[in-house]
C-alpha atoms as a PDB file:
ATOM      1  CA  UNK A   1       0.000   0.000   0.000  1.00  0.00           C
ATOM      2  CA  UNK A   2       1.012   3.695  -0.536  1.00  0.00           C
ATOM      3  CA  UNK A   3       1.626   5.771   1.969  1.00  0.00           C
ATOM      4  CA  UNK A   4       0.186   9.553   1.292  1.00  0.00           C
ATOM      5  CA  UNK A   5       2.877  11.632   2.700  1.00  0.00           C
ATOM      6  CA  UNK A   6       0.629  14.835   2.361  1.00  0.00           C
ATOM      7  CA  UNK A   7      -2.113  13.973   4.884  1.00  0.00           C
ATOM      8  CA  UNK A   8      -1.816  15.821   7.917  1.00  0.00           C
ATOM      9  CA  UNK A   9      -1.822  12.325   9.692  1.00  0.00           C
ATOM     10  CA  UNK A  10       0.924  11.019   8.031  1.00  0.00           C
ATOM     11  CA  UNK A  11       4.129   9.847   9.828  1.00  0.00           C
ATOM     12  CA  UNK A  12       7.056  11.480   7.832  1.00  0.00           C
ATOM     13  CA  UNK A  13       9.964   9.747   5.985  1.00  0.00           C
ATOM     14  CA  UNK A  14      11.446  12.945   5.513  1.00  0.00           C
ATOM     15  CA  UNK A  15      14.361  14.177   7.986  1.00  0.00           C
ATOM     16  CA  UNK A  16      13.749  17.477   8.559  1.00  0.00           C
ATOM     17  CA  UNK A  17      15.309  20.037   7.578  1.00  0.00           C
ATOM     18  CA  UNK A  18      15.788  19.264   4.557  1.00  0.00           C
ATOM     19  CA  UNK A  19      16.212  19.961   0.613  1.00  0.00           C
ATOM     20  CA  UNK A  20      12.604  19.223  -1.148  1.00  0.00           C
ATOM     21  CA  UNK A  21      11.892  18.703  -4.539  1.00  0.00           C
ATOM     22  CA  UNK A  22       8.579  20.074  -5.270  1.00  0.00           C
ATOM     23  CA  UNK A  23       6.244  19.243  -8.394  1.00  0.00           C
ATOM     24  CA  UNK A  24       2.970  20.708  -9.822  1.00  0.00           C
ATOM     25  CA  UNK A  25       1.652  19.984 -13.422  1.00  0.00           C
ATOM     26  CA  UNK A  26      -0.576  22.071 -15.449  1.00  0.00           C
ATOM     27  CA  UNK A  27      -1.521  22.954 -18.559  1.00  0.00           C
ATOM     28  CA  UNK A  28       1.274  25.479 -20.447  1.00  0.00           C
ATOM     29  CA  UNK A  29      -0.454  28.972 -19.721  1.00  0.00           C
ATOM     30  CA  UNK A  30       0.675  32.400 -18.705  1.00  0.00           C
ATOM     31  CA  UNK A  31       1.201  32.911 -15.233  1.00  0.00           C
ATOM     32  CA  UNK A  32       1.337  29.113 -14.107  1.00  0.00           C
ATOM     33  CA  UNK A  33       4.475  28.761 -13.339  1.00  0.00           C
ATOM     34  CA  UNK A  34       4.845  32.203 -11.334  1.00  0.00           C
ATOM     35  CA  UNK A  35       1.564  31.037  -9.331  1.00  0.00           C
ATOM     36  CA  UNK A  36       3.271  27.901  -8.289  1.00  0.00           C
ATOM     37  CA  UNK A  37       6.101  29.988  -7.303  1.00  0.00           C
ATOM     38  CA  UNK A  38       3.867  31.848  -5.374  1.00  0.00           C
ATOM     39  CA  UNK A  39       2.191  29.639  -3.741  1.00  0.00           C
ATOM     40  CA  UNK A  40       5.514  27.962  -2.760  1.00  0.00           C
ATOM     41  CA  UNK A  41       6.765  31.568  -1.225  1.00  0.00           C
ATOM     42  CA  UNK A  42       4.033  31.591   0.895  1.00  0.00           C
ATOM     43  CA  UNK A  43       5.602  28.957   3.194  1.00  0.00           C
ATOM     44  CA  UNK A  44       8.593  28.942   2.072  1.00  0.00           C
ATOM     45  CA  UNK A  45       9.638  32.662   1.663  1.00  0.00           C
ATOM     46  CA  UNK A  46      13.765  32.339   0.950  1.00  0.00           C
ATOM     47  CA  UNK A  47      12.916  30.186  -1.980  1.00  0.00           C
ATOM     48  CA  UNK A  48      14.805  31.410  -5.373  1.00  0.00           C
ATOM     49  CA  UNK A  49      13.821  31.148  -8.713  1.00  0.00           C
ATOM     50  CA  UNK A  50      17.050  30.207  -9.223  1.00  0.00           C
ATOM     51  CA  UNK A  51      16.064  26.768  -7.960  1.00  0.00           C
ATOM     52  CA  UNK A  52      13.091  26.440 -10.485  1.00  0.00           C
ATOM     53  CA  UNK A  53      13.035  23.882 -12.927  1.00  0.00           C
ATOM     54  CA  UNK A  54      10.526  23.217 -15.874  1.00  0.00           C
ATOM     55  CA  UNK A  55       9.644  19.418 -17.926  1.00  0.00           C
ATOM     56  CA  UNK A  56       7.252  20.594 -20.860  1.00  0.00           C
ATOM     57  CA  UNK A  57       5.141  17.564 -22.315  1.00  0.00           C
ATOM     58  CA  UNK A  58       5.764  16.791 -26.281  1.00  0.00           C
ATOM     59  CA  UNK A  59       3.176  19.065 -27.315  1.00  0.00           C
ATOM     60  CA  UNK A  60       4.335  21.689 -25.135  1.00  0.00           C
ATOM     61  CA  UNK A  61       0.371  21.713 -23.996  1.00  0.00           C
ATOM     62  CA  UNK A  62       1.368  20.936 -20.553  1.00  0.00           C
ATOM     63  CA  UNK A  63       4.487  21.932 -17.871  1.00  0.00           C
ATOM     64  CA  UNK A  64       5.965  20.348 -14.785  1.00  0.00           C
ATOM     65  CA  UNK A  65       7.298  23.060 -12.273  1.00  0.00           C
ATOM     66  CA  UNK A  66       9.800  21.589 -10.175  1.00  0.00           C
ATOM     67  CA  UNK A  67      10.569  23.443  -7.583  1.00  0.00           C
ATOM     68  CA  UNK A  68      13.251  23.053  -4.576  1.00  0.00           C
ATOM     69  CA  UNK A  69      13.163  24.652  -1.225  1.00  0.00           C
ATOM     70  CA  UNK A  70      14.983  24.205   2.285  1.00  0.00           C
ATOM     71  CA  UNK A  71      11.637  22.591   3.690  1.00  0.00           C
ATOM     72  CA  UNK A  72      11.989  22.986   7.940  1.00  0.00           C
ATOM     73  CA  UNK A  73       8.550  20.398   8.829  1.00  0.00           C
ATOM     74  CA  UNK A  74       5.817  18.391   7.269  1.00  0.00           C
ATOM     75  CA  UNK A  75       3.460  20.916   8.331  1.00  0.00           C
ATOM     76  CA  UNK A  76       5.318  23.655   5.776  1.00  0.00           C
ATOM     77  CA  UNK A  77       4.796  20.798   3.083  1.00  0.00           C
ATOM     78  CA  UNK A  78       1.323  20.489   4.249  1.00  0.00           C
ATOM     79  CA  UNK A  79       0.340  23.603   3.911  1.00  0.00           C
ATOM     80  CA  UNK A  80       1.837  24.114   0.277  1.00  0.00           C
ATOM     81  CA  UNK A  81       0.566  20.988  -1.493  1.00  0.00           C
ATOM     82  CA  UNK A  82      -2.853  22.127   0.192  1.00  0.00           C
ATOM     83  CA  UNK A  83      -2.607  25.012  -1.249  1.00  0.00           C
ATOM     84  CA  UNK A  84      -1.838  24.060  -4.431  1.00  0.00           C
ATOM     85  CA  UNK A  85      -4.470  21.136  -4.845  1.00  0.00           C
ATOM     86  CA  UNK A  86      -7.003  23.960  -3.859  1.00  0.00           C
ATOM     87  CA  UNK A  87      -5.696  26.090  -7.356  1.00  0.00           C
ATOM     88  CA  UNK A  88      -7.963  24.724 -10.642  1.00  0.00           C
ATOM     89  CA  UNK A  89      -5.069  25.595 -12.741  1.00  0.00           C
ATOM     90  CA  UNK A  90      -2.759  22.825 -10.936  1.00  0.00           C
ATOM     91  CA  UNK A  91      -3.872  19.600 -11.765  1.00  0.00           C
ATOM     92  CA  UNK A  92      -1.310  17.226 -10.423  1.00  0.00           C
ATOM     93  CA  UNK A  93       1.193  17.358  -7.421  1.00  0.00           C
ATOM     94  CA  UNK A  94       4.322  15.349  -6.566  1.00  0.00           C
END
């Protein structure tokens, strides 16, 4: 079984602090990528854009935002993946 490590009542693999890789797909549009950025800031504010990556699909109708961040608990990745599942434009998180 799968263990869904963004439930509030999960027990974390993660050792914390740590460096987390952070995805969100959606379709290609303006302004996606800078909302997942933003949404990312929110909780985790000394994240750079430095440390933003991008996967386009073959089409180029859809993008992957990686993005990694010095993560400090599970709550902080809590609160961003909710976040981001809340968005319509995001419709897939990693």
């Amino acid at each position: 079984m799968t263990q869904d490590l963004h439930t509030p009542d999960a027990q974390s693999l993660i050792e914390f602090p740590c460096d987390y890789k952070l995805k969100a797909m959606g379709r290609n549009e303006p302004g996606f990528i800078e909302l997942v950025y933003e949404i990312t800031c929110q909780f985790a504010p000394n994240t750079s854009r430095e440390h933003i990556q991008l996967n386009h699909s073959k089409d180029n109708n859809f993008v992957s935002v990686n993005i990694t961040f010095y993560a400090t608990c599970l709550e902080q990745l809590h609160a961003i993946y909710g976040e981001l599942r809340k968005h319509p434009q995001v419709l897939m998180t990693l």
